[in-house]
PDB file of N, CA and C in Angstrom:
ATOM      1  N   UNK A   1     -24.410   7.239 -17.001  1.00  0.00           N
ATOM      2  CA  UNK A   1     -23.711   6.762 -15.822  1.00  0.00           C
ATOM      3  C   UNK A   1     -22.196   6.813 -16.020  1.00  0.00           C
ATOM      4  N   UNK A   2     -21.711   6.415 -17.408  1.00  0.00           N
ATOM      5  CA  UNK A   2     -20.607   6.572 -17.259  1.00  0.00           C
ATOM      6  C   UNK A   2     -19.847   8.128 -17.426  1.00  0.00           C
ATOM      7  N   UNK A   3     -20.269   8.557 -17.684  1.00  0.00           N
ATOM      8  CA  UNK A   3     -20.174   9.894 -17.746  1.00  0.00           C
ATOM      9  C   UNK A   3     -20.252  10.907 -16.459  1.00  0.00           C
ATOM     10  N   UNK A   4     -20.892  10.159 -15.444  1.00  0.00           N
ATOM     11  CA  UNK A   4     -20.613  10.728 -14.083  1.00  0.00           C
ATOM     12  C   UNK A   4     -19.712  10.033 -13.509  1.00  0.00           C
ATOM     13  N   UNK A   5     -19.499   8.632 -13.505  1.00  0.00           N
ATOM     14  CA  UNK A   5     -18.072   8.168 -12.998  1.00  0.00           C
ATOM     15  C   UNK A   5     -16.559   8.543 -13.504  1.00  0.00           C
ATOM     16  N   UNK A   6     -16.600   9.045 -15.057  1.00  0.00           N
ATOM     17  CA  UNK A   6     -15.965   9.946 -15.517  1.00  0.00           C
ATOM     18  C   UNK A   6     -15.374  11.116 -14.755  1.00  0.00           C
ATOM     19  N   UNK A   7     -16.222  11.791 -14.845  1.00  0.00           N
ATOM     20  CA  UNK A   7     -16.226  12.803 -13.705  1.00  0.00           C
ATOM     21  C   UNK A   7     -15.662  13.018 -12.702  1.00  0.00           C
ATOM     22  N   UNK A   8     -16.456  11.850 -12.113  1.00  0.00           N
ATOM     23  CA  UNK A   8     -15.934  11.656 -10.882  1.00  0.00           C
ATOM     24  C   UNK A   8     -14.331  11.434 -10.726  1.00  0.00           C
ATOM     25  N   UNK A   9     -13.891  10.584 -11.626  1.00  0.00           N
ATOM     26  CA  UNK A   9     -12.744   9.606 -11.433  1.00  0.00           C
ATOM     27  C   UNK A   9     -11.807  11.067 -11.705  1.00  0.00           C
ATOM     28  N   UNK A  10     -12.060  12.322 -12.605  1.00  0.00           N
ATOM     29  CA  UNK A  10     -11.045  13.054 -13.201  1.00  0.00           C
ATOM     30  C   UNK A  10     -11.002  14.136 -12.101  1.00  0.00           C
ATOM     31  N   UNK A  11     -12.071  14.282 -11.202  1.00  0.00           N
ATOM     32  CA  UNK A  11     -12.147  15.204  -9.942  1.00  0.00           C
ATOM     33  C   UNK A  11     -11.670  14.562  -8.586  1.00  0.00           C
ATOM     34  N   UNK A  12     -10.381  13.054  -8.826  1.00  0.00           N
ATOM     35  CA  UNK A  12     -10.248  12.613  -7.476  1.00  0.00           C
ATOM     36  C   UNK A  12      -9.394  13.491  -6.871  1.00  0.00           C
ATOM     37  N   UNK A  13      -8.389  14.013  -7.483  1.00  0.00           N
ATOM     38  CA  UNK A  13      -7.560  14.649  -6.407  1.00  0.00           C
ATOM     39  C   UNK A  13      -8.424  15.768  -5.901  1.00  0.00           C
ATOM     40  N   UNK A  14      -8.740  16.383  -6.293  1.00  0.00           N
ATOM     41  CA  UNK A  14     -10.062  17.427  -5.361  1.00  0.00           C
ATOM     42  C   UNK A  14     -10.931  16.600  -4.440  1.00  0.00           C
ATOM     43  N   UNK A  15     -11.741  15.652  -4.733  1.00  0.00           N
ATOM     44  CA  UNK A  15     -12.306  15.188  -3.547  1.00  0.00           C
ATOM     45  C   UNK A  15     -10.883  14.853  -2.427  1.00  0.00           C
ATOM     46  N   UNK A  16     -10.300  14.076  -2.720  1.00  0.00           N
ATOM     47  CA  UNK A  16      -8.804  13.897  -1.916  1.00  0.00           C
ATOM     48  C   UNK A  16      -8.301  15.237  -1.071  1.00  0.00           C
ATOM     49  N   UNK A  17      -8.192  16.114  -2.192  1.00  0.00           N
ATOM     50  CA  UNK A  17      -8.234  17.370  -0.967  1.00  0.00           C
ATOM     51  C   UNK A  17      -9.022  18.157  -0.124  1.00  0.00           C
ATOM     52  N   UNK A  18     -10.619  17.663  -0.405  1.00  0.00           N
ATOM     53  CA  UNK A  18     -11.490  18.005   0.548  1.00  0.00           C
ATOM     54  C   UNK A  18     -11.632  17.099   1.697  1.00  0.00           C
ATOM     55  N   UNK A  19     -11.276  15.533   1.122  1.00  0.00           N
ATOM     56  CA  UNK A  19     -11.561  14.681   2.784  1.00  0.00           C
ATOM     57  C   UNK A  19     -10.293  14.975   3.312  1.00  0.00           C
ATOM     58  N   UNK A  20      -9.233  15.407   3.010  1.00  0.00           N
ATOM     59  CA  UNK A  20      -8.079  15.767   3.628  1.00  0.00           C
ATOM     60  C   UNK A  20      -8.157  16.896   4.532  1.00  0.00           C
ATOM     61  N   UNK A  21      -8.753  17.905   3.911  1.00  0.00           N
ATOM     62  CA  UNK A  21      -9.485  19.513   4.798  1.00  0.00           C
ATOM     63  C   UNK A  21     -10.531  19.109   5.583  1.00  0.00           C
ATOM     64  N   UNK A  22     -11.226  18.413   5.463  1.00  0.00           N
ATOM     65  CA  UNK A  22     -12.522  17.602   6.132  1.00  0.00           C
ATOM     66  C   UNK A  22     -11.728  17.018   7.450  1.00  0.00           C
ATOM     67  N   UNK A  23     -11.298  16.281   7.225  1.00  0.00           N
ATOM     68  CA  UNK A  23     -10.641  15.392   8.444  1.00  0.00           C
ATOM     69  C   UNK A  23      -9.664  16.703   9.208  1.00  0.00           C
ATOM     70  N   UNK A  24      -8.894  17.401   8.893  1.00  0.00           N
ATOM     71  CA  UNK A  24      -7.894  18.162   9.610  1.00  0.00           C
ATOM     72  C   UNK A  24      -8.766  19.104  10.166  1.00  0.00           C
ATOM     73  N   UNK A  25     -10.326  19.492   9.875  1.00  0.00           N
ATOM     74  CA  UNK A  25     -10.704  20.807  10.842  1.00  0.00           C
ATOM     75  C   UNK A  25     -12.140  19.927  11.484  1.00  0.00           C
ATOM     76  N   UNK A  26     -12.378  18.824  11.242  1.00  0.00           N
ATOM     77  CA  UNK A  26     -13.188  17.902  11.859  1.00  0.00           C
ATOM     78  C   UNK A  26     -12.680  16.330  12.010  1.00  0.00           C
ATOM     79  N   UNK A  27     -11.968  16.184  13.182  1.00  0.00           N
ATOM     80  CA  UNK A  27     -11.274  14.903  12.801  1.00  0.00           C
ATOM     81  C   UNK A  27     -12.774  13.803  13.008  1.00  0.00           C
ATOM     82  N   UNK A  28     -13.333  14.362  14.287  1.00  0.00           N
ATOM     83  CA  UNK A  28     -14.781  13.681  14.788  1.00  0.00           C
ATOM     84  C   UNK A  28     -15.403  12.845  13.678  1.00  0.00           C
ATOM     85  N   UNK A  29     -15.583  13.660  12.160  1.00  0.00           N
ATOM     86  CA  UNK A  29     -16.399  12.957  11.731  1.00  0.00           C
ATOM     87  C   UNK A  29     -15.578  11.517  11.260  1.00  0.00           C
ATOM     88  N   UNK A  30     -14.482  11.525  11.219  1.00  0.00           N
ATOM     89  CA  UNK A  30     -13.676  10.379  10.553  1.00  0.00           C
ATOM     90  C   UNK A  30     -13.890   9.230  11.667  1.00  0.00           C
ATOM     91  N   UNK A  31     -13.915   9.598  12.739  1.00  0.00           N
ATOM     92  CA  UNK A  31     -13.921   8.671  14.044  1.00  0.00           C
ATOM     93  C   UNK A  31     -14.473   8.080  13.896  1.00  0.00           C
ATOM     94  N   UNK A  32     -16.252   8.184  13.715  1.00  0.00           N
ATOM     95  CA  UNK A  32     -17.589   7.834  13.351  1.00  0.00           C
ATOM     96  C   UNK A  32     -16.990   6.398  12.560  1.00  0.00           C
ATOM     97  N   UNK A  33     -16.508   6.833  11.794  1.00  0.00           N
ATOM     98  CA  UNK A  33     -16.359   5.856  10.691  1.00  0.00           C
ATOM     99  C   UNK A  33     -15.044   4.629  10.824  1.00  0.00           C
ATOM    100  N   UNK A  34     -14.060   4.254  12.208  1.00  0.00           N
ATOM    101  CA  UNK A  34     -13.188   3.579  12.109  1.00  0.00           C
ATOM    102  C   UNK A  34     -13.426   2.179  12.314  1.00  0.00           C
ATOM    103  N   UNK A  35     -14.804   1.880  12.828  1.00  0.00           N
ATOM    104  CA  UNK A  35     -14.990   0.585  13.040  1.00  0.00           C
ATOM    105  C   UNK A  35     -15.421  -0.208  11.499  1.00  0.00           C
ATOM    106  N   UNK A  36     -15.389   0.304  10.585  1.00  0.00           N
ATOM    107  CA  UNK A  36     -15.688   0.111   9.132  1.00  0.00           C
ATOM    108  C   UNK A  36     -14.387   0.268   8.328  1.00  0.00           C
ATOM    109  N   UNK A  37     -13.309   0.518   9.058  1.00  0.00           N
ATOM    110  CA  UNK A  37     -11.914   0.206   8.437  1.00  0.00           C
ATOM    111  C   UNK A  37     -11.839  -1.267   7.471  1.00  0.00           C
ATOM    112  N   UNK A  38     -12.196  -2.069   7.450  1.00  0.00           N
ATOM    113  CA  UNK A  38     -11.457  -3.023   6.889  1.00  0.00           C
ATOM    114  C   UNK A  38     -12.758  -3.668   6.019  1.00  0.00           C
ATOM    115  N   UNK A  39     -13.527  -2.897   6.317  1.00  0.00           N
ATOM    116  CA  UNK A  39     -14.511  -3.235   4.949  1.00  0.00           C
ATOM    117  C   UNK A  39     -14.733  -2.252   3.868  1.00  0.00           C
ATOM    118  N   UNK A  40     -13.955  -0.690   4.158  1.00  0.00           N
ATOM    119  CA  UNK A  40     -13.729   0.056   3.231  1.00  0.00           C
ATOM    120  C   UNK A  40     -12.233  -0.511   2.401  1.00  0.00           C
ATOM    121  N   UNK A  41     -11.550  -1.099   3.132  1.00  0.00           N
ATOM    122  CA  UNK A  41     -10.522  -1.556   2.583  1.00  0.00           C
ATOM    123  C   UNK A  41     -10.663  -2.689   1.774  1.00  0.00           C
ATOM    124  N   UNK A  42     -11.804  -3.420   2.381  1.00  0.00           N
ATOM    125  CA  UNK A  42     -11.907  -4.887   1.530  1.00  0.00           C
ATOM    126  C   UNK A  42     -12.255  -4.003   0.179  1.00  0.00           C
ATOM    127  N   UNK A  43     -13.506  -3.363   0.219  1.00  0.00           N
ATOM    128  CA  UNK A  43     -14.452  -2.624  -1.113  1.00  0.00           C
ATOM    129  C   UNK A  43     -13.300  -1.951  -2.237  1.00  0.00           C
ATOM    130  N   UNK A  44     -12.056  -1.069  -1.680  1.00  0.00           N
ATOM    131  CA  UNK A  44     -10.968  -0.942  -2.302  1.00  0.00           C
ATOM    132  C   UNK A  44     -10.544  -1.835  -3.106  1.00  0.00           C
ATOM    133  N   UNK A  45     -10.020  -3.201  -2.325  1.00  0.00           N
ATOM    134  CA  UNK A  45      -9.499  -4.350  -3.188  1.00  0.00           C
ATOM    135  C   UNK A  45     -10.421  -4.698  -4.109  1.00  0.00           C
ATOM    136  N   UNK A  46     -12.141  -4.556  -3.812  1.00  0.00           N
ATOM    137  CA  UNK A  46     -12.640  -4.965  -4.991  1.00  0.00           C
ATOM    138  C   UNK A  46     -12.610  -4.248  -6.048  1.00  0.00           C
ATOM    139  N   UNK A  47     -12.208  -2.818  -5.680  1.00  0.00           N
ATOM    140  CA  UNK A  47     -12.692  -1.880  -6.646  1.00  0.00           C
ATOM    141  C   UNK A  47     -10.907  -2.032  -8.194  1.00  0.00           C
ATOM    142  N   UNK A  48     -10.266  -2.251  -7.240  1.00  0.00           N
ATOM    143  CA  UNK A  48      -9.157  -2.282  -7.908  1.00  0.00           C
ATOM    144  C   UNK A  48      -9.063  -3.777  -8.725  1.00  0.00           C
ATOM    145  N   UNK A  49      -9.704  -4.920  -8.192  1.00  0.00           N
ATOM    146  CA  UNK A  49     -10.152  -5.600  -9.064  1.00  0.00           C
ATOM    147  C   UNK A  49     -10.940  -5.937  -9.845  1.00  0.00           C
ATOM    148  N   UNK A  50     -11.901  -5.000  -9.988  1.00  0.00           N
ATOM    149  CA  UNK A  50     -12.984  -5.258 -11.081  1.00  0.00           C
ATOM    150  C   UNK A  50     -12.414  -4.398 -12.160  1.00  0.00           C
ATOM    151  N   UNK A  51     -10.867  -3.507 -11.990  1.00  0.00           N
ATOM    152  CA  UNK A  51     -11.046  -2.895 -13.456  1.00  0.00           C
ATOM    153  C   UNK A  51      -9.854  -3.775 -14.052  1.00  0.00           C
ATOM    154  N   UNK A  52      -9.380  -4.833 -13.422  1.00  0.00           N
ATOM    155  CA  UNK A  52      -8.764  -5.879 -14.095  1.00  0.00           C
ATOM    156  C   UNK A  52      -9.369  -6.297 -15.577  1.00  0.00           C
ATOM    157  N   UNK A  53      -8.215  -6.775 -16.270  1.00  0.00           N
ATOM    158  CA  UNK A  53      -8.782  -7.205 -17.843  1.00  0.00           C
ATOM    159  C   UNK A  53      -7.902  -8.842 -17.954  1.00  0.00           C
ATOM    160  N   UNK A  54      -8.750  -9.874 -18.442  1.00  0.00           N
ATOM    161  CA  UNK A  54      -7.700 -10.799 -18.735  1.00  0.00           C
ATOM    162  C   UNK A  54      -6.138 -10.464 -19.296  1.00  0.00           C
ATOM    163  N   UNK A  55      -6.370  -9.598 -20.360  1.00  0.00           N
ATOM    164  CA  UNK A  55      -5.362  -9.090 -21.050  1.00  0.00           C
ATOM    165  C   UNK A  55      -4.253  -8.926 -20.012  1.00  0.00           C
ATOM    166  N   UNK A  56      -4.273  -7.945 -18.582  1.00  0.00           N
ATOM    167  CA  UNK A  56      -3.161  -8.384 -17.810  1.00  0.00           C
ATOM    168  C   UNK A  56      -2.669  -8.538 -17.433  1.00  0.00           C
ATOM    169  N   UNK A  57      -3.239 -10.212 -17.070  1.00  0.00           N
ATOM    170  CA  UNK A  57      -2.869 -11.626 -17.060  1.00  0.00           C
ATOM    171  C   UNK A  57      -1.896 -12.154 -17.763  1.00  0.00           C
ATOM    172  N   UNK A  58      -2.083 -11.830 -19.114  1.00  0.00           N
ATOM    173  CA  UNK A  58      -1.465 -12.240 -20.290  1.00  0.00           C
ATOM    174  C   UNK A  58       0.229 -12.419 -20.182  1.00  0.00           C
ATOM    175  N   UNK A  59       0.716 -11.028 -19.862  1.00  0.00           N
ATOM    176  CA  UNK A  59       2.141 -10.897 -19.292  1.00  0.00           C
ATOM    177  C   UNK A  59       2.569 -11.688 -18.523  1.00  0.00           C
ATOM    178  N   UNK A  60       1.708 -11.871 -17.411  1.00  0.00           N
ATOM    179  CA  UNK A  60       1.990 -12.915 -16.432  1.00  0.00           C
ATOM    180  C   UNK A  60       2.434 -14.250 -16.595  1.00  0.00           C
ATOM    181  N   UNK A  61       1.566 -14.851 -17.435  1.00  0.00           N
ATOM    182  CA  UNK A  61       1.310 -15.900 -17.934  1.00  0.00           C
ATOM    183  C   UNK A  61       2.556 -16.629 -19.064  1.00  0.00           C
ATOM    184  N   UNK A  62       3.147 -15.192 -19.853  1.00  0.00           N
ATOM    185  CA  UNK A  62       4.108 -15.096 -20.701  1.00  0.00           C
ATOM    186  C   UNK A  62       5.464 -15.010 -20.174  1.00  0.00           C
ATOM    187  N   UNK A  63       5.146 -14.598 -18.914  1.00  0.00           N
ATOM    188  CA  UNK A  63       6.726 -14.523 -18.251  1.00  0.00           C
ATOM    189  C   UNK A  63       6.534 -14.766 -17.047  1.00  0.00           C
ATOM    190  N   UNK A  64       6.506 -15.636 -16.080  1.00  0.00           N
ATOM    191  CA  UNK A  64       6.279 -16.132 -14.922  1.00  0.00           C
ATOM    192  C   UNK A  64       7.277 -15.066 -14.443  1.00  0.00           C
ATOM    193  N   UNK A  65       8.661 -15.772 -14.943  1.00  0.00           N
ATOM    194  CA  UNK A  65      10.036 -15.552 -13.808  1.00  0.00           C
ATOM    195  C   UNK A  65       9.950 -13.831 -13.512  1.00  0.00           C
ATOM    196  N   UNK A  66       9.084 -12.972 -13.953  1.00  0.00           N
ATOM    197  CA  UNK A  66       9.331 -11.712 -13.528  1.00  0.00           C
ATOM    198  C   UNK A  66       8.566 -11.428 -12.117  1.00  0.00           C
ATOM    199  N   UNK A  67       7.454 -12.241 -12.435  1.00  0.00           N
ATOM    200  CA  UNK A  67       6.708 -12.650 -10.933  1.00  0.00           C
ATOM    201  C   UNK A  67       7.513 -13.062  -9.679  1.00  0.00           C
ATOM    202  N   UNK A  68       8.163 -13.927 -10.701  1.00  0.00           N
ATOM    203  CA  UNK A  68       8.617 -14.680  -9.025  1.00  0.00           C
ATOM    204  C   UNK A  68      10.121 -13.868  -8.829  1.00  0.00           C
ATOM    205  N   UNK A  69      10.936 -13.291  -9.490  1.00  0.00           N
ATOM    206  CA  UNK A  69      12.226 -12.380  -9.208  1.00  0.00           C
ATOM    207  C   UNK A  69      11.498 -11.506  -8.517  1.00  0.00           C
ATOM    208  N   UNK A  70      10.530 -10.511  -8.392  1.00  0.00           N
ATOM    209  CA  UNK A  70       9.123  -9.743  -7.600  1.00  0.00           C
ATOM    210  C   UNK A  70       9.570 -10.089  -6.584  1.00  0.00           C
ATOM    211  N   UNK A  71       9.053 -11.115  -6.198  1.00  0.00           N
ATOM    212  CA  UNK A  71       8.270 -11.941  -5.059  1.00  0.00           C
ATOM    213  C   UNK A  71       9.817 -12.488  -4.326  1.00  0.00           C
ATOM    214  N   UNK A  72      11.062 -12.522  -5.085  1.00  0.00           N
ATOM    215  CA  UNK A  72      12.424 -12.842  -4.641  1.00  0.00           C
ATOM    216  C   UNK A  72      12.616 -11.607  -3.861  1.00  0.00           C
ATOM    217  N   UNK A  73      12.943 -10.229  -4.455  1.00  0.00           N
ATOM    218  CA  UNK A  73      13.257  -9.068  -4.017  1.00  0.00           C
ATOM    219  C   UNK A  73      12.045  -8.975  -2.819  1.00  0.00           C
ATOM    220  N   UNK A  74      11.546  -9.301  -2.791  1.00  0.00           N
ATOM    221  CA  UNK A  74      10.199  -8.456  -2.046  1.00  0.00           C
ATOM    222  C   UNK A  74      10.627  -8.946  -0.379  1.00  0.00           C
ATOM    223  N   UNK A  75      10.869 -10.606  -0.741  1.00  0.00           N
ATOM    224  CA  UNK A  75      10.954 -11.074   0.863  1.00  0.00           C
ATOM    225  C   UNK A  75      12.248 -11.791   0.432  1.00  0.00           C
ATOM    226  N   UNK A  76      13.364 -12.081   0.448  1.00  0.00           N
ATOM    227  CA  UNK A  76      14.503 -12.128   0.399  1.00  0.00           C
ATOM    228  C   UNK A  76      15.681 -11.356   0.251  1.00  0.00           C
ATOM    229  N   UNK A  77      15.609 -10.390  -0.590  1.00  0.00           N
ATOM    230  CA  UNK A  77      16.605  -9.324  -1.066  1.00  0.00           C
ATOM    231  C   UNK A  77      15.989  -8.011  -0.403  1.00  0.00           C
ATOM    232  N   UNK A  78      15.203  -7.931   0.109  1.00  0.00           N
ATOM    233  CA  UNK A  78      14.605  -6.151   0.892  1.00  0.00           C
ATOM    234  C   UNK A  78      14.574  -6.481   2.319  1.00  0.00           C
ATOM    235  N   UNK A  79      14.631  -7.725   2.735  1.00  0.00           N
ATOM    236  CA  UNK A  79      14.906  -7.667   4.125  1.00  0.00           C
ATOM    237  C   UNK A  79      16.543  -8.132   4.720  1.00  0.00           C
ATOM    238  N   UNK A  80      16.990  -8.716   3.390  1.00  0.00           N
ATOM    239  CA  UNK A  80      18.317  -8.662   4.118  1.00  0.00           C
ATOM    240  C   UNK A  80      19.371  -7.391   3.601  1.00  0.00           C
ATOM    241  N   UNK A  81      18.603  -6.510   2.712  1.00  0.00           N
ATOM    242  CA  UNK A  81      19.496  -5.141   2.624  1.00  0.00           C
ATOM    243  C   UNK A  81      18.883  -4.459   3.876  1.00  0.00           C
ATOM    244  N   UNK A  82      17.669  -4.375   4.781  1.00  0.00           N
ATOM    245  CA  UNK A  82      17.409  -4.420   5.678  1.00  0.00           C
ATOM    246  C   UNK A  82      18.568  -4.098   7.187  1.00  0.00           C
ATOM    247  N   UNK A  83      18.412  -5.972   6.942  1.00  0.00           N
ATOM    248  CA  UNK A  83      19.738  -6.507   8.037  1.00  0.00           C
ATOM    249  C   UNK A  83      20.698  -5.871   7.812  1.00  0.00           C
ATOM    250  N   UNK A  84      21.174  -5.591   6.288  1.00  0.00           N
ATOM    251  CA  UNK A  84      22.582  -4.634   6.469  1.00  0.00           C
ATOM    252  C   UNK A  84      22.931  -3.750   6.534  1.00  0.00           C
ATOM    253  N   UNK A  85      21.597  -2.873   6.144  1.00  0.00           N
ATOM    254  CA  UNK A  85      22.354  -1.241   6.584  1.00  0.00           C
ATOM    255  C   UNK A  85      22.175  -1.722   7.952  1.00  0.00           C
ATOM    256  N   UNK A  86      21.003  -2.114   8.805  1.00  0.00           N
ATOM    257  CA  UNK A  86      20.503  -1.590  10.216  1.00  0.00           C
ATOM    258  C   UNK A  86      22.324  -2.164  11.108  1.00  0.00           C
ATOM    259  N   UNK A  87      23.029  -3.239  10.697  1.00  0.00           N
ATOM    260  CA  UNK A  87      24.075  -4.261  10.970  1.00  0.00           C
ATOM    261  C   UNK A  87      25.359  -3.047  10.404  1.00  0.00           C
ATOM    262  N   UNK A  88      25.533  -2.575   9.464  1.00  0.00           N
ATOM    263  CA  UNK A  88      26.652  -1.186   9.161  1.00  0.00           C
ATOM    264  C   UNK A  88      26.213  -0.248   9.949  1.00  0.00           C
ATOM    265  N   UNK A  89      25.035   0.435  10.339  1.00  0.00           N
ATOM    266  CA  UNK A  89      24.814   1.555  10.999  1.00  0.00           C
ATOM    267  C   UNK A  89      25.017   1.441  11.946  1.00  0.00           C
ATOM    268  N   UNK A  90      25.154   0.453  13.007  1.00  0.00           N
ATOM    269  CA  UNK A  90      25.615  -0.027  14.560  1.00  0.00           C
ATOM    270  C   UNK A  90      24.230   0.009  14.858  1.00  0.00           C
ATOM    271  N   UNK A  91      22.867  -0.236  13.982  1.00  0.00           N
ATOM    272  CA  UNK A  91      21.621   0.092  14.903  1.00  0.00           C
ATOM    273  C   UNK A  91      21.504  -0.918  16.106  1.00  0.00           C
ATOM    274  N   UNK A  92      20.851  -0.405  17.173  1.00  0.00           N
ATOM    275  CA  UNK A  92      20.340  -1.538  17.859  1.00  0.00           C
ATOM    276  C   UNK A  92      19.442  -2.423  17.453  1.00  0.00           C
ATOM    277  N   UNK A  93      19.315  -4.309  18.419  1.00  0.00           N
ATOM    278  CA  UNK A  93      18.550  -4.902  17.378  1.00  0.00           C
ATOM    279  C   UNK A  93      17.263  -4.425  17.114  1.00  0.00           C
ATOM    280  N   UNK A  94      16.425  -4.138  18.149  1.00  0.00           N
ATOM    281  CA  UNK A  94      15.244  -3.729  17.865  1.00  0.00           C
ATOM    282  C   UNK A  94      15.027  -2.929  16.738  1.00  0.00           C
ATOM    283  N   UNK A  95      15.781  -1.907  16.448  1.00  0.00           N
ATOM    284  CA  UNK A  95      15.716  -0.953  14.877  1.00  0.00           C
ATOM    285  C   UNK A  95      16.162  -1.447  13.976  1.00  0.00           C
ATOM    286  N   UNK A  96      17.134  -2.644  14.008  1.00  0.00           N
ATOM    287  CA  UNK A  96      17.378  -3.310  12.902  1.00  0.00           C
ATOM    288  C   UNK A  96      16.448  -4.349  12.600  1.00  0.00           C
ATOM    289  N   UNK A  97      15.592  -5.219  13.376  1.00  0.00           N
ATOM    290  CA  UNK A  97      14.269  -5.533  13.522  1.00  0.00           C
ATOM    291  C   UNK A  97      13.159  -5.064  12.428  1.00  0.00           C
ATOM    292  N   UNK A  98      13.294  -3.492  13.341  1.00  0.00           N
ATOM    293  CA  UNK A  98      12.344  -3.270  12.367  1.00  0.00           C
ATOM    294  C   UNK A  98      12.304  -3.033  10.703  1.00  0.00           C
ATOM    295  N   UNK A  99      13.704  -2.924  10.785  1.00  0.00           N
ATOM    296  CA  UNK A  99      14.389  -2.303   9.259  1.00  0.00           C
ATOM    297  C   UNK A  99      14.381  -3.335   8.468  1.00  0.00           C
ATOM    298  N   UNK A 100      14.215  -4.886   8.621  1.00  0.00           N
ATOM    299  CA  UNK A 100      14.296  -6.018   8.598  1.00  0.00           C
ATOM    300  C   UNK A 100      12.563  -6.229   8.004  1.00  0.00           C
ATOM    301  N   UNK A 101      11.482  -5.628   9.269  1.00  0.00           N
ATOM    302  CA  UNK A 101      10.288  -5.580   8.721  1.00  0.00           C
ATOM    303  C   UNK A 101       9.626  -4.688   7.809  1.00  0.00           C
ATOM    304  N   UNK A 102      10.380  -3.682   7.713  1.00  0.00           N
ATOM    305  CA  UNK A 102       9.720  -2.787   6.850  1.00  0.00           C
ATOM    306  C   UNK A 102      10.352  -3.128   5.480  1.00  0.00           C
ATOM    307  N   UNK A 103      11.233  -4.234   5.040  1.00  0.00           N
ATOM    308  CA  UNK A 103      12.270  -4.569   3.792  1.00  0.00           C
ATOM    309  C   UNK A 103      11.365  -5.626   3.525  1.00  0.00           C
ATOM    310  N   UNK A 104      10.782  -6.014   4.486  1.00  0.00           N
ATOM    311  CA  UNK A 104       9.542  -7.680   3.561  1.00  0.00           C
ATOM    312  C   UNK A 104       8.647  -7.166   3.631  1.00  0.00           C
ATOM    313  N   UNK A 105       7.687  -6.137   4.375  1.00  0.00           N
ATOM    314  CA  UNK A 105       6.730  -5.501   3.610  1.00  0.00           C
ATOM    315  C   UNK A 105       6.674  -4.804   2.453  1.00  0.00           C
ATOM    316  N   UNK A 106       5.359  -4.840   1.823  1.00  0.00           N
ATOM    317  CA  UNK A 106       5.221  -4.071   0.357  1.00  0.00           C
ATOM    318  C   UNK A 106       4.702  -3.289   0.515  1.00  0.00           C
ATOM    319  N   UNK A 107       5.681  -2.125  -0.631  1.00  0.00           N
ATOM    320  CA  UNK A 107       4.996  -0.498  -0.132  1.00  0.00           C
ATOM    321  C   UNK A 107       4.402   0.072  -0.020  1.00  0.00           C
ATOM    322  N   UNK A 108       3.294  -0.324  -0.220  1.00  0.00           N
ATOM    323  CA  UNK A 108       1.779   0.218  -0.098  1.00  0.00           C
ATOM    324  C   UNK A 108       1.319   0.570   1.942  1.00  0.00           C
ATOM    325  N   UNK A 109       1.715  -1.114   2.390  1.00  0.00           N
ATOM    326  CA  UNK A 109       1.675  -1.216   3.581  1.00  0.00           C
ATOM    327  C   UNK A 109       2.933  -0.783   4.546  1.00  0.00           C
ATOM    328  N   UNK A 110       3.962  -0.185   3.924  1.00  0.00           N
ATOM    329  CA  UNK A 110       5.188  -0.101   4.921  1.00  0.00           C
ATOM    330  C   UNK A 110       5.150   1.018   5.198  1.00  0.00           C
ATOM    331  N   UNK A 111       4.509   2.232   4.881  1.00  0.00           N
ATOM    332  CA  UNK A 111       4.067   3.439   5.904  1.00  0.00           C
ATOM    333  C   UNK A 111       3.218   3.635   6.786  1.00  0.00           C
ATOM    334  N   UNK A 112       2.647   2.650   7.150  1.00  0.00           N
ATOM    335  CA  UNK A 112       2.077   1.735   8.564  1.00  0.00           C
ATOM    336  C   UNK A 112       2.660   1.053   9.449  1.00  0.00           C
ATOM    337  N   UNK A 113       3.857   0.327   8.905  1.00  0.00           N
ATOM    338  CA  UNK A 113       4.612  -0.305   9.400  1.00  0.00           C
ATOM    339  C   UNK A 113       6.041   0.651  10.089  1.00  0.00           C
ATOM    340  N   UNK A 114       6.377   1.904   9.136  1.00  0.00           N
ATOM    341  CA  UNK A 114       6.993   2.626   9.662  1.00  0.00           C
ATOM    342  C   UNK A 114       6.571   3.806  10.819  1.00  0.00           C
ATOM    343  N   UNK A 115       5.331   3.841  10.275  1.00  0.00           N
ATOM    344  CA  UNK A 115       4.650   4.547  11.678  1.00  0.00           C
ATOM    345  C   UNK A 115       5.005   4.391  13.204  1.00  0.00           C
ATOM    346  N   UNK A 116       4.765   3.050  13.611  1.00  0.00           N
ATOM    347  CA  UNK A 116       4.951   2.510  14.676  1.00  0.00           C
ATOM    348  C   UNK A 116       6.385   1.985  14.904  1.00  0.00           C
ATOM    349  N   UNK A 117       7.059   2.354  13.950  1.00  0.00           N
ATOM    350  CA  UNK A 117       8.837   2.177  14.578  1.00  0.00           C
ATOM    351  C   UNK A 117       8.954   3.384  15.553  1.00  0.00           C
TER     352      UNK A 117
END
């Protein structure tokens, strides 16, 4: 078994580029599948947490303050560099708004968030 998840795991960018070719000359079949958005996403989060190790934790645990300087930049310092370019560029508020929201989101999620600007 592990030896096919092996496998598997070392052939992702190929599967990646087949559901990518998959979806662009059949979008239909992806459709099928959008009402199951957020339980493929939950299964993600699990998947990314089960290959967690206490070990680390360990860092965490050893150095808080890098966590929380993180968690400073993330929603304090990225949304008000935000406010200031959008505030130097003459943007209007609405684009500075958004420039504002896409600086406290984390990057995983802010090319979703930039989508719809």
């Amino acid at each position: 078994m592990n030896k096919i998840l092996r496998n598997f795991s070392q052939l992702l960018p190929v599967w990646v580029i087949l559901a990518g070719v998959l979806g662009y000359f059949y979008p239909a079949f992806y459709l099928l599948w959008r009402n199951y958005n957020e339980w493929f996403f939950a299964l993600t989060m699990v998947g990314v947490g089960a290959v967690l190790h206490p070990q680390d934790f360990r860092f965490i645990r050893r150095q808080p303050q890098i966590v929380f300087l993180g968690t400073l930049a993330q929603f304090l310092i990225m949304p008000a560099l935000g406010f200031s370019i959008g505030y130097l560029l003459g943007l209007p508020r609405d684009l500075r708004l958004g420039l504002i929201v896409v600086g406290a989101v984390p990057g995983a999620m802010a090319s979703n968030v930039i989508s719809y600007l």
